[in-house]
N, C-alpha and C. Protein backbone atom coordinates (compact mmCIF):
# COMPACT_ATOMS: atom_id res chain seq x y z
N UNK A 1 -8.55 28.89 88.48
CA UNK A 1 -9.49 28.24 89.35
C UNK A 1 -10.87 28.28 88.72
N UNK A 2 -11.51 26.83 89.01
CA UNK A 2 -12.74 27.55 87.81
C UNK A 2 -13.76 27.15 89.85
N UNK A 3 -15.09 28.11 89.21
CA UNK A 3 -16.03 28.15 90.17
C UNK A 3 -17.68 28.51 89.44
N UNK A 4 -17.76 26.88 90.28
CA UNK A 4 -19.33 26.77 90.28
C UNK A 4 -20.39 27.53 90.82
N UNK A 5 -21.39 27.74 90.28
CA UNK A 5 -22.59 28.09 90.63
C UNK A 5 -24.06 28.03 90.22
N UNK A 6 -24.63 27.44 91.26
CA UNK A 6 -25.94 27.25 90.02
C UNK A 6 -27.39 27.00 91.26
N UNK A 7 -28.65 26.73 91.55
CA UNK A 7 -29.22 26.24 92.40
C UNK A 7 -29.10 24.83 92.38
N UNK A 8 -29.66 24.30 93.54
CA UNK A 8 -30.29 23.59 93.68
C UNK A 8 -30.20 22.08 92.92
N UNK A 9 -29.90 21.31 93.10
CA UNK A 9 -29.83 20.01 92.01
C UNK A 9 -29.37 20.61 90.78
N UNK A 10 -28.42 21.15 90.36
CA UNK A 10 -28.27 21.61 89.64
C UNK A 10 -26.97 20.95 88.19
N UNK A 11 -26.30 19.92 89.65
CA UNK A 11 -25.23 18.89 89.15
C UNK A 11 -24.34 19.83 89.11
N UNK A 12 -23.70 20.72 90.23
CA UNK A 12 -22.14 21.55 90.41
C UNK A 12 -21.66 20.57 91.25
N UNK A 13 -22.32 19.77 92.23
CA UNK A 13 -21.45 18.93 93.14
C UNK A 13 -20.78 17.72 92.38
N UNK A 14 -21.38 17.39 91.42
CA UNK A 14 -21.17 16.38 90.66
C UNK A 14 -19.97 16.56 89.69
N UNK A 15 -20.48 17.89 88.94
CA UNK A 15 -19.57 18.14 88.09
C UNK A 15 -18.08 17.90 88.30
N UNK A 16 -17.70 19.04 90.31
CA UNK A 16 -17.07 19.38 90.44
C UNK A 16 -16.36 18.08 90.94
N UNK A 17 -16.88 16.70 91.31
CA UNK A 17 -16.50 15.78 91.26
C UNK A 17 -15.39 14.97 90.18
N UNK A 18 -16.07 14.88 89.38
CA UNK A 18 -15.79 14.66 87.74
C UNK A 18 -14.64 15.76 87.41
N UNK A 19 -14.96 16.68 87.76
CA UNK A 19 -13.53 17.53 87.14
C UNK A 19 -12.20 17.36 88.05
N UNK A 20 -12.51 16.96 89.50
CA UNK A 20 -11.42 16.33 90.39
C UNK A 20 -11.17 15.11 89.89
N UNK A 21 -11.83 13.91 89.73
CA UNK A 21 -11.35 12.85 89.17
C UNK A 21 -10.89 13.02 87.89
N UNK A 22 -11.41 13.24 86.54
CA UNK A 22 -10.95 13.26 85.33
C UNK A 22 -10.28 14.05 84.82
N UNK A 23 -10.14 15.33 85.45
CA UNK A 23 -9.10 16.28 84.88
C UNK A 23 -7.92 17.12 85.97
N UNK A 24 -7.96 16.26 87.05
CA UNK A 24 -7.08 16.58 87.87
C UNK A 24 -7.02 17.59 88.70
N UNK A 25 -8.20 18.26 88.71
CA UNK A 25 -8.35 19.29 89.73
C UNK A 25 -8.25 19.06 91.15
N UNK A 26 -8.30 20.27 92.13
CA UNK A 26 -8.42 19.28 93.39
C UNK A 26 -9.40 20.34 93.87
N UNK A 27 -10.31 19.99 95.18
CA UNK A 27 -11.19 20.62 95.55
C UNK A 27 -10.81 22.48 96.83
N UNK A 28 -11.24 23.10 96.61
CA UNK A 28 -10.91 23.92 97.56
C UNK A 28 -11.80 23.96 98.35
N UNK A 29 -10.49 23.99 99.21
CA UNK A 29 -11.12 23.56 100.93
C UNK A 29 -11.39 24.83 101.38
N UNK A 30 -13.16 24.87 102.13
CA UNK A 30 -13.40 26.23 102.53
C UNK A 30 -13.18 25.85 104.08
N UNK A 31 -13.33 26.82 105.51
CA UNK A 31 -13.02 27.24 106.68
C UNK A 31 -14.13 26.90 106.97
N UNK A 32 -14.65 26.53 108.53
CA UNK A 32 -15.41 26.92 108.87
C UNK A 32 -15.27 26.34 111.07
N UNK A 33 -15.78 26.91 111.63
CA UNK A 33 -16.03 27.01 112.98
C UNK A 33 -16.67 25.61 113.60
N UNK A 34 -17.72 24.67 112.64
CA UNK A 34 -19.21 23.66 113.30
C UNK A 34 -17.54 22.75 113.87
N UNK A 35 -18.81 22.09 114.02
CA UNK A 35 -17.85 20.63 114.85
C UNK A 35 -17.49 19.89 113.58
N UNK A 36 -16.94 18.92 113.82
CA UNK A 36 -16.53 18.05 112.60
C UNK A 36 -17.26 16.97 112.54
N UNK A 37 -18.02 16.35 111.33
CA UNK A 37 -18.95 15.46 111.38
C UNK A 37 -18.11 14.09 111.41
N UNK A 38 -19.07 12.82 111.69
CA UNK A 38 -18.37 11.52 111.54
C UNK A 38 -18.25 11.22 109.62
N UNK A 39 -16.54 10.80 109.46
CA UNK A 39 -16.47 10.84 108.62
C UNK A 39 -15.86 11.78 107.70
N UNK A 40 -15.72 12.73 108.50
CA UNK A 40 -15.65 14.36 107.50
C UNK A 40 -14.32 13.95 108.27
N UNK A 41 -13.04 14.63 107.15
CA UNK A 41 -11.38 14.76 107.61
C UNK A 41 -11.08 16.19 107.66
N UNK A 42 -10.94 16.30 109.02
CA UNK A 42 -9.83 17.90 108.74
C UNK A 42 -8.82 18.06 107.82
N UNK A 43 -9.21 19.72 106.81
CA UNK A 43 -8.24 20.07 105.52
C UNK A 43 -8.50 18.85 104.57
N UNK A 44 -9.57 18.33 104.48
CA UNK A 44 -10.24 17.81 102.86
C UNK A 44 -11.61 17.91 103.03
N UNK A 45 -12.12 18.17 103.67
CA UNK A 45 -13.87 18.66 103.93
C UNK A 45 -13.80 19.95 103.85
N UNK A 46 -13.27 20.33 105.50
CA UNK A 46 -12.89 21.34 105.70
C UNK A 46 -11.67 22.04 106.54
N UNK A 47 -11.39 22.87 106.56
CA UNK A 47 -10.36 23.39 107.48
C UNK A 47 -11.06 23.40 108.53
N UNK A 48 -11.21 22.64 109.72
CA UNK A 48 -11.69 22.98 111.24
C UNK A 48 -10.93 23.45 112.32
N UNK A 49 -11.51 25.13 112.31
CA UNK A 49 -11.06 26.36 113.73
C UNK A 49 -11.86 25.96 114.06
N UNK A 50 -11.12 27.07 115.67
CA UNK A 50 -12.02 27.25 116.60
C UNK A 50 -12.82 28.95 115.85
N UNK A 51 -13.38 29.18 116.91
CA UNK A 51 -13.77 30.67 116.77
C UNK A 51 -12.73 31.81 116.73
N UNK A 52 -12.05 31.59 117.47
CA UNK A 52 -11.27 32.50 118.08
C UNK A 52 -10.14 32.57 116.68
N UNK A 53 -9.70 31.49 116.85
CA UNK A 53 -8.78 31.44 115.00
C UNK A 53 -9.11 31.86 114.09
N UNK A 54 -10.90 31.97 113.35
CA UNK A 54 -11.80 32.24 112.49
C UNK A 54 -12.10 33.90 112.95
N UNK A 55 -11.68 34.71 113.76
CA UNK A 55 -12.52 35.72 114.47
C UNK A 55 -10.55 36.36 113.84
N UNK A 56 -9.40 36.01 114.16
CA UNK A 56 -8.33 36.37 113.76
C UNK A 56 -7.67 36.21 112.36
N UNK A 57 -8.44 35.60 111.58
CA UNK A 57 -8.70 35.27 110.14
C UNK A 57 -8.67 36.47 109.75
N UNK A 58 -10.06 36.56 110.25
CA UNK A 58 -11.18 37.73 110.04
C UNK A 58 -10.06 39.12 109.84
N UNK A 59 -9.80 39.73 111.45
CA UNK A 59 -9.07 40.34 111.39
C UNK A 59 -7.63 40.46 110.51
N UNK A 60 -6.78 39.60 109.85
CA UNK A 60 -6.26 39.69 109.56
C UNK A 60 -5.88 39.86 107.83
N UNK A 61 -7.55 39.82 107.39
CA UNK A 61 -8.31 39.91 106.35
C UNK A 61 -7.36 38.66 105.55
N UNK A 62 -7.74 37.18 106.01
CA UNK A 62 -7.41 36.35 105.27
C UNK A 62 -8.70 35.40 104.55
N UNK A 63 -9.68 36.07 104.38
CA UNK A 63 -10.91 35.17 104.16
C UNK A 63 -11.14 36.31 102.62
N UNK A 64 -11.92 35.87 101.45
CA UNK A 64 -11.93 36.43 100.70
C UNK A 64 -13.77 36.73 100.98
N UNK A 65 -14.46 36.06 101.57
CA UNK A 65 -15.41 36.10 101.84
C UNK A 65 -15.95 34.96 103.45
N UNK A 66 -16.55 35.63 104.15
CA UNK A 66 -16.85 34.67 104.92
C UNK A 66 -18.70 34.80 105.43
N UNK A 67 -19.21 34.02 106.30
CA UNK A 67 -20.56 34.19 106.48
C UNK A 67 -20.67 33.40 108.01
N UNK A 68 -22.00 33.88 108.82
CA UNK A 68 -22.31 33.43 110.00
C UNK A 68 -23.69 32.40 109.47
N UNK A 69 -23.61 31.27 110.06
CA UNK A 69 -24.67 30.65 109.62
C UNK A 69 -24.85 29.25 110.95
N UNK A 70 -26.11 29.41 111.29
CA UNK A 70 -26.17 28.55 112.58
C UNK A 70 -25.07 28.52 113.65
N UNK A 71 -25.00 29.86 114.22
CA UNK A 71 -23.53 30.01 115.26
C UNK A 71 -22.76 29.33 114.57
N UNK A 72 -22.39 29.36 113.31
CA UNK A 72 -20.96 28.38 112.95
C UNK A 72 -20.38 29.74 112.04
N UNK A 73 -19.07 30.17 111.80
CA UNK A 73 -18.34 30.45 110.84
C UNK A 73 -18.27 29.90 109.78
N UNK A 74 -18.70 30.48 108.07
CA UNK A 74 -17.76 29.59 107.40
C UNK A 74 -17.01 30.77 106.41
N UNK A 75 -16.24 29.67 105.71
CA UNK A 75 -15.33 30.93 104.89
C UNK A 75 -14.15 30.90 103.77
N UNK A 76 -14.06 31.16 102.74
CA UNK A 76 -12.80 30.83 101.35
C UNK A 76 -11.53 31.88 102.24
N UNK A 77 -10.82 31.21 102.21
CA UNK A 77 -9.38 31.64 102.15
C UNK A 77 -8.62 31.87 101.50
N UNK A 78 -7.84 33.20 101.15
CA UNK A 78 -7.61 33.87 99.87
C UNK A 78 -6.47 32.68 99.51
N UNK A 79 -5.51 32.23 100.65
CA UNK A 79 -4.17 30.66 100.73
C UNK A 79 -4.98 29.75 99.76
N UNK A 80 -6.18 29.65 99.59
CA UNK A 80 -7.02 28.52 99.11
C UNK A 80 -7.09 28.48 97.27
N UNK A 81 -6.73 29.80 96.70
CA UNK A 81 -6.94 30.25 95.84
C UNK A 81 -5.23 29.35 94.71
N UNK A 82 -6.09 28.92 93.42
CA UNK A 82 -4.74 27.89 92.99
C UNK A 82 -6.10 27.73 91.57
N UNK A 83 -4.91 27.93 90.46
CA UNK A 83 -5.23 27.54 89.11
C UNK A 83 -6.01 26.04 88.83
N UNK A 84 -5.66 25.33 89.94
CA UNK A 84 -6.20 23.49 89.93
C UNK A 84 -6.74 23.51 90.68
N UNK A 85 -7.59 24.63 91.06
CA UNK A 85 -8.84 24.13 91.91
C UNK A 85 -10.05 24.50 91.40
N UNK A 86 -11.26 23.83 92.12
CA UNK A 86 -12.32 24.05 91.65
C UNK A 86 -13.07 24.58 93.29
N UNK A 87 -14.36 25.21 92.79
CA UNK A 87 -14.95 25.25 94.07
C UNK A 87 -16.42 25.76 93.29
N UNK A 88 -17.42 25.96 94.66
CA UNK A 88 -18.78 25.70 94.16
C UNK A 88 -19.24 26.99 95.63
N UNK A 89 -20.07 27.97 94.86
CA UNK A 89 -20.30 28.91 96.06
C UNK A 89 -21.54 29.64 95.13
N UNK A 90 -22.65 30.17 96.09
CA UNK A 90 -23.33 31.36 95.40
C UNK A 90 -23.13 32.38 95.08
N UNK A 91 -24.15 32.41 94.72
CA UNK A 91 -24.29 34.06 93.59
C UNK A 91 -23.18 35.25 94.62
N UNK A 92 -23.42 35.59 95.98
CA UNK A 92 -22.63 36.06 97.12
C UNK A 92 -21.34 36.25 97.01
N UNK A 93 -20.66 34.69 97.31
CA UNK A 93 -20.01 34.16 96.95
C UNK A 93 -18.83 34.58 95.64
N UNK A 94 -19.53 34.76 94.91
CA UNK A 94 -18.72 34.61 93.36
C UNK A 94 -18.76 36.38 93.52
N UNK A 95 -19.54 36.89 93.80
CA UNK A 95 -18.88 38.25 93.81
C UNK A 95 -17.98 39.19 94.40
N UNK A 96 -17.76 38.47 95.48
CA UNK A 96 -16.56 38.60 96.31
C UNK A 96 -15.04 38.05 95.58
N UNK A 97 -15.55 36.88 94.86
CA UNK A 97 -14.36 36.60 93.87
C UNK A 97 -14.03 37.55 92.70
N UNK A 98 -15.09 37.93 92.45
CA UNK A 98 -15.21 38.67 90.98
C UNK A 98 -14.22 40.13 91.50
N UNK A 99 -14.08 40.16 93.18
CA UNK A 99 -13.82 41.97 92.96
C UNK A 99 -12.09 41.40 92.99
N UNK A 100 -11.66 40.38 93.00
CA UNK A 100 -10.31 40.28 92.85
C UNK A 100 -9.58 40.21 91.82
N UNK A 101 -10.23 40.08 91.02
CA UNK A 101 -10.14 40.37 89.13
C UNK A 101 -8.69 39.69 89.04
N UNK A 102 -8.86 38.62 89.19
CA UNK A 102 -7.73 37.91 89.19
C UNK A 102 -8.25 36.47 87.81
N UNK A 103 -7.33 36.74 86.43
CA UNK A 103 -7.97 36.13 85.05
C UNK A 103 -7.76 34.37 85.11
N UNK A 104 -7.35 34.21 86.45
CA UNK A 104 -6.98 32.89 85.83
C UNK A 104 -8.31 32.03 86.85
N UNK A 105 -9.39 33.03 87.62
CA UNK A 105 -10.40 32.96 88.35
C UNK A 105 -11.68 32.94 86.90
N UNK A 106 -12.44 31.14 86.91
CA UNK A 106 -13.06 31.75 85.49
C UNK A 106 -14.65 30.85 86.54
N UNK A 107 -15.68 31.81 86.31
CA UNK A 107 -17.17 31.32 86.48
C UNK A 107 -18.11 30.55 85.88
N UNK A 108 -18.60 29.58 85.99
CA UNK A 108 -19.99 28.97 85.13
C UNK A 108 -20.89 28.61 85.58
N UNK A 109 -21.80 29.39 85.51
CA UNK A 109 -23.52 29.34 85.98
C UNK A 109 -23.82 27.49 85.67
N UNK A 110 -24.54 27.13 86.17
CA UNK A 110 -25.00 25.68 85.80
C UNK A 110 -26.44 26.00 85.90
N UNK A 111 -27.00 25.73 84.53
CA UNK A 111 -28.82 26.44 84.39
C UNK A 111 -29.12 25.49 84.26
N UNK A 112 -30.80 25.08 84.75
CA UNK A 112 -31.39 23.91 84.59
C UNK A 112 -32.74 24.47 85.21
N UNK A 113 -33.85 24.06 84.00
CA UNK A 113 -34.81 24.35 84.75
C UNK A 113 -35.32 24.09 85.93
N UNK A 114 -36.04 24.35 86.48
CA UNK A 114 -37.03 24.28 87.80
C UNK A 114 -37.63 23.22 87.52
N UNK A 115 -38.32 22.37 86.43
CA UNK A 115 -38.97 21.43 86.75
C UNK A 115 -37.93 20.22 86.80
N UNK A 116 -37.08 19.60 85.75
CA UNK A 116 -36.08 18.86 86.08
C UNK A 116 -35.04 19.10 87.30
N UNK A 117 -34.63 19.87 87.87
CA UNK A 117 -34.37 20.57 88.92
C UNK A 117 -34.90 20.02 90.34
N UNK A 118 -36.73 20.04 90.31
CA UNK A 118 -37.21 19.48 91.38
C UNK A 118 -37.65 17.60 90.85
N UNK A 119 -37.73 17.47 89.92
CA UNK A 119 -37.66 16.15 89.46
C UNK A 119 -35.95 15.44 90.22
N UNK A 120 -35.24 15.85 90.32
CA UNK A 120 -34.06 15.35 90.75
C UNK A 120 -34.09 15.12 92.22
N UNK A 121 -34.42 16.24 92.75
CA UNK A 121 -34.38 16.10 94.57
C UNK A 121 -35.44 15.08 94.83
N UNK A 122 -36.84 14.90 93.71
CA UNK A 122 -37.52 13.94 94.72
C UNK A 122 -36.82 12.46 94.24
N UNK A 123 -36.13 12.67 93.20
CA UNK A 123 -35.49 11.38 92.49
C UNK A 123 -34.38 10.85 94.03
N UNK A 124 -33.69 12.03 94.35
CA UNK A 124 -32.78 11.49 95.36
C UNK A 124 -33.72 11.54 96.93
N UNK A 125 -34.57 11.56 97.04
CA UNK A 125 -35.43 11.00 97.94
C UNK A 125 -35.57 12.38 98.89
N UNK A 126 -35.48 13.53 98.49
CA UNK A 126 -35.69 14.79 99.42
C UNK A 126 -37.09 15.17 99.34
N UNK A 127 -37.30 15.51 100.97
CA UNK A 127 -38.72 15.24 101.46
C UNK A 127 -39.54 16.56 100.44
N UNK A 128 -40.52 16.56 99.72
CA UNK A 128 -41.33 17.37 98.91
C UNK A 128 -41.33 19.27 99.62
N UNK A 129 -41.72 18.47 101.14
CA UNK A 129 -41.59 20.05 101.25
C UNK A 129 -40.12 20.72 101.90
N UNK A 130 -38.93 20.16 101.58
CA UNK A 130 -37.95 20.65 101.47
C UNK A 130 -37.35 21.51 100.05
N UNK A 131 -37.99 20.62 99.27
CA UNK A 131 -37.58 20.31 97.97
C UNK A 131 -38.74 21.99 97.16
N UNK A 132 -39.57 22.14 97.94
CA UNK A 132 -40.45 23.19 97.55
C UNK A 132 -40.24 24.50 98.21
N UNK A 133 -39.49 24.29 99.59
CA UNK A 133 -38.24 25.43 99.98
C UNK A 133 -37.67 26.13 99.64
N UNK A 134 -36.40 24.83 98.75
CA UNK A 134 -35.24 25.01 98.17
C UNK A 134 -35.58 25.93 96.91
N UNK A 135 -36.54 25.71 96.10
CA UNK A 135 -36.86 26.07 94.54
C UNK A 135 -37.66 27.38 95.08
N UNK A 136 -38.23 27.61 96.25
CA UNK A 136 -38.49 28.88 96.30
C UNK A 136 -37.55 30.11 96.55
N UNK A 137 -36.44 29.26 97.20
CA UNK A 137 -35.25 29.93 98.22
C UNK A 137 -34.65 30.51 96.62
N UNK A 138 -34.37 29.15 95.67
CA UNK A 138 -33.33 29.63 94.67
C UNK A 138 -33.87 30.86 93.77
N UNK A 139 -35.28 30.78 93.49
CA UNK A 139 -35.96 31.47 92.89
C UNK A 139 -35.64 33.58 93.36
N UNK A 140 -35.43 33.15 94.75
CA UNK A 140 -34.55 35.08 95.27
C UNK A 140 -32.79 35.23 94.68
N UNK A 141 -32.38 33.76 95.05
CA UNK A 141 -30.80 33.63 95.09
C UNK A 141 -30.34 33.35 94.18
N UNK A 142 -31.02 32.69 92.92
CA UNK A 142 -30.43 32.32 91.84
C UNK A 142 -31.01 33.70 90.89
N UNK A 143 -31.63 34.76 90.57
CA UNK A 143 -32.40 35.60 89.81
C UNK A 143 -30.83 36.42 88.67
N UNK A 144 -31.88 37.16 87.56
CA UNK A 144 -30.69 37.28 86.63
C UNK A 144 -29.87 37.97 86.95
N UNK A 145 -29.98 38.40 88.08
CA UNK A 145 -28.83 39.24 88.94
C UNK A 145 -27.29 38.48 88.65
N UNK A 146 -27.34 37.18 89.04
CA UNK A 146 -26.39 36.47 88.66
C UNK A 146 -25.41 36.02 87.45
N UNK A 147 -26.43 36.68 86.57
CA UNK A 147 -25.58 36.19 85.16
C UNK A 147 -24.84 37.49 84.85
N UNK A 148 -24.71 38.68 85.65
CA UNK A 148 -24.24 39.79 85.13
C UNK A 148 -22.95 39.21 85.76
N UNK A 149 -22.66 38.02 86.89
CA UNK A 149 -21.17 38.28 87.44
C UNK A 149 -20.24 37.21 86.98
N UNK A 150 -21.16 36.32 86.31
CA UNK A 150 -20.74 34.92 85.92
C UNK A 150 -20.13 35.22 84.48
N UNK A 151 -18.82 34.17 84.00
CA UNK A 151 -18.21 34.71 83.07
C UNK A 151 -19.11 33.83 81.41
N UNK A 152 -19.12 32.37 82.41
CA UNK A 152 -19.95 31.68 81.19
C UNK A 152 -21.26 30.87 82.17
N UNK A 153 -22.57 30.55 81.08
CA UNK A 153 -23.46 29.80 81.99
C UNK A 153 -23.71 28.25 80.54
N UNK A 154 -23.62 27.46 81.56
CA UNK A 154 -23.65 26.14 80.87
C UNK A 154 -25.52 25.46 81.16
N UNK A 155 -26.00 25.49 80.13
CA UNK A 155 -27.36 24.40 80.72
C UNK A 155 -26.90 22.97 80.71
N UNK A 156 -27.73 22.55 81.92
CA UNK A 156 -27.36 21.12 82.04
C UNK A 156 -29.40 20.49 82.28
N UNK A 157 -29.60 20.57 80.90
CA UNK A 157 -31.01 20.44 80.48
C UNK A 157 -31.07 18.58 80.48
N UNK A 158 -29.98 18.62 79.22
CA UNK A 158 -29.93 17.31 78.70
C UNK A 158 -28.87 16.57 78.36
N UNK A 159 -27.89 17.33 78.76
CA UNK A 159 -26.52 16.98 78.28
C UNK A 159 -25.68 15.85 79.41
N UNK A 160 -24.71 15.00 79.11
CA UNK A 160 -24.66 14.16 80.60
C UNK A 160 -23.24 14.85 81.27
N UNK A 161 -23.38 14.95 82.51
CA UNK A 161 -22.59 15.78 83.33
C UNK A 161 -21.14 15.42 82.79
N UNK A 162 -20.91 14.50 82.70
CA UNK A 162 -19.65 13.96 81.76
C UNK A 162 -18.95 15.26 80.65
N UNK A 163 -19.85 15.53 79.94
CA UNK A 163 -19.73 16.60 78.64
C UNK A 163 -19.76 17.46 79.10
N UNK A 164 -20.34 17.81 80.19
CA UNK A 164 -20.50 19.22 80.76
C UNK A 164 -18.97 19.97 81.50
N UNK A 165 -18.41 18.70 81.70
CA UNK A 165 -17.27 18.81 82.54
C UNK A 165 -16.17 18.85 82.10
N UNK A 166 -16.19 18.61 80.21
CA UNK A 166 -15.23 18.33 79.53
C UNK A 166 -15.12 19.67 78.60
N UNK A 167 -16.47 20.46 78.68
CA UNK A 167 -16.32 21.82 78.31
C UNK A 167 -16.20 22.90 79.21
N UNK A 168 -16.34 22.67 80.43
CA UNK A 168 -16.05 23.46 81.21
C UNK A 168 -14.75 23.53 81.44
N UNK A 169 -13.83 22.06 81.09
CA UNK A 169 -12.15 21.82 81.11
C UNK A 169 -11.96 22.48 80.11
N UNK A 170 -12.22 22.29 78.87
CA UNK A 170 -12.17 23.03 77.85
C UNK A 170 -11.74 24.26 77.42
N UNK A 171 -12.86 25.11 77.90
CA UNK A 171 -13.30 26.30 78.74
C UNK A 171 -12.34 27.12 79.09
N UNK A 172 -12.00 26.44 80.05
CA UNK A 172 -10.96 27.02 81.63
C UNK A 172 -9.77 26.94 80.77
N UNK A 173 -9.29 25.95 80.47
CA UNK A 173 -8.06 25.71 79.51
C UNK A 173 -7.56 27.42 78.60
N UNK A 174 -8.90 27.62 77.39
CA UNK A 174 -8.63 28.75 76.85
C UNK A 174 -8.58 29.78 77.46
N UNK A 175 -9.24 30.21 78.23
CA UNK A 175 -9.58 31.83 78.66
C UNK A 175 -8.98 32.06 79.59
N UNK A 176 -8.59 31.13 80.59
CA UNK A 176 -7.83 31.48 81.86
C UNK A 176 -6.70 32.06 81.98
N UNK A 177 -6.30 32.73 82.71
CA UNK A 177 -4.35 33.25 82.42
C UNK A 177 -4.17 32.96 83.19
N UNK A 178 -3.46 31.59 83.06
CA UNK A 178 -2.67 31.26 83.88
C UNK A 178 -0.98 31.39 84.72
């Protein structure tokens, strides 16, 4: 399973796009409690519980990590876990994966500076002072704390997400035990 991580415009959503279309991955579907948006399909967005299902999850320690966020549940499911998947989670996140030391589980930081970084969000039209939030938010959440858990970190400075996705296939291919 390979898993993303990176801040902010960082091109993991993209990537992880590109590695579902071009190399056959499929996305892992995380859990979560909100309502279901228009548009969004139950078990390909997300798995949509109730609480009470998500609260017996819990208990039954089937979540490899989960979190409370705006009265909603969300959460990876250990069932979710598969050599052809990809998924995209924080720094948090990936360390909860990391304690399952499971080799065919492989990490890649996606680095990109802060100024191309916020050059992107106002490119996709995100309001300035969201966008000056986010780069402050990543600046606690993204710190080098993160590279001690991550197995490889890829910059995506200048390179086109295309290539990025073909070494990260690459990548995953060698080191993984599958």
């Amino acid at each position: 399973m390979i898993i993303l991580v990176g801040p902010s415009a960082s091109g993991k959503t993209e990537i992880a796009k590109i590695l579902i279309k071009e190399y056959g991955y499929q996305k892992f579907v995380t859990t979560t409690t909100r309502n279901i948006r228009i548009n969004e399909k139950d078990n390909v967005d997300y798995h949509f519980i109730n609480k009470d299902q998500f609260i017996n999850k819990i208990k039954n320690d089937e979540f490899i990590e989960y979190v409370s966020y705006n009265d909603n549940f969300y959460g990876t499911e250990k069932k979710e876990i598969d050599k052809n998947k990809v998924l995209i989670v924080e720094p948090q996140g990936l360390k909860h994966f990391k304690t399952l030391n499971d080799p065919s589980i492989v990490s890649f930081y996606i680095s990109v500076k802060k100024e191309i970084r916020k050059e992107r969000m106002i490119k996709r039209q995100d309001k300035i002072e969201d966008v000056n939030k986010r780069l402050i938010c990543d600046d606690k959440v993204f710190n080098n704390d993160v590279l001690d858990f991550v197995d490889f970190t890829i910059e995506n400075n200048e390179t086109s997400l295309k290539e990025i996705s073909s070494t990260i296939n690459e990548i995953y291919k060698k080191v993984a035990i599958l």
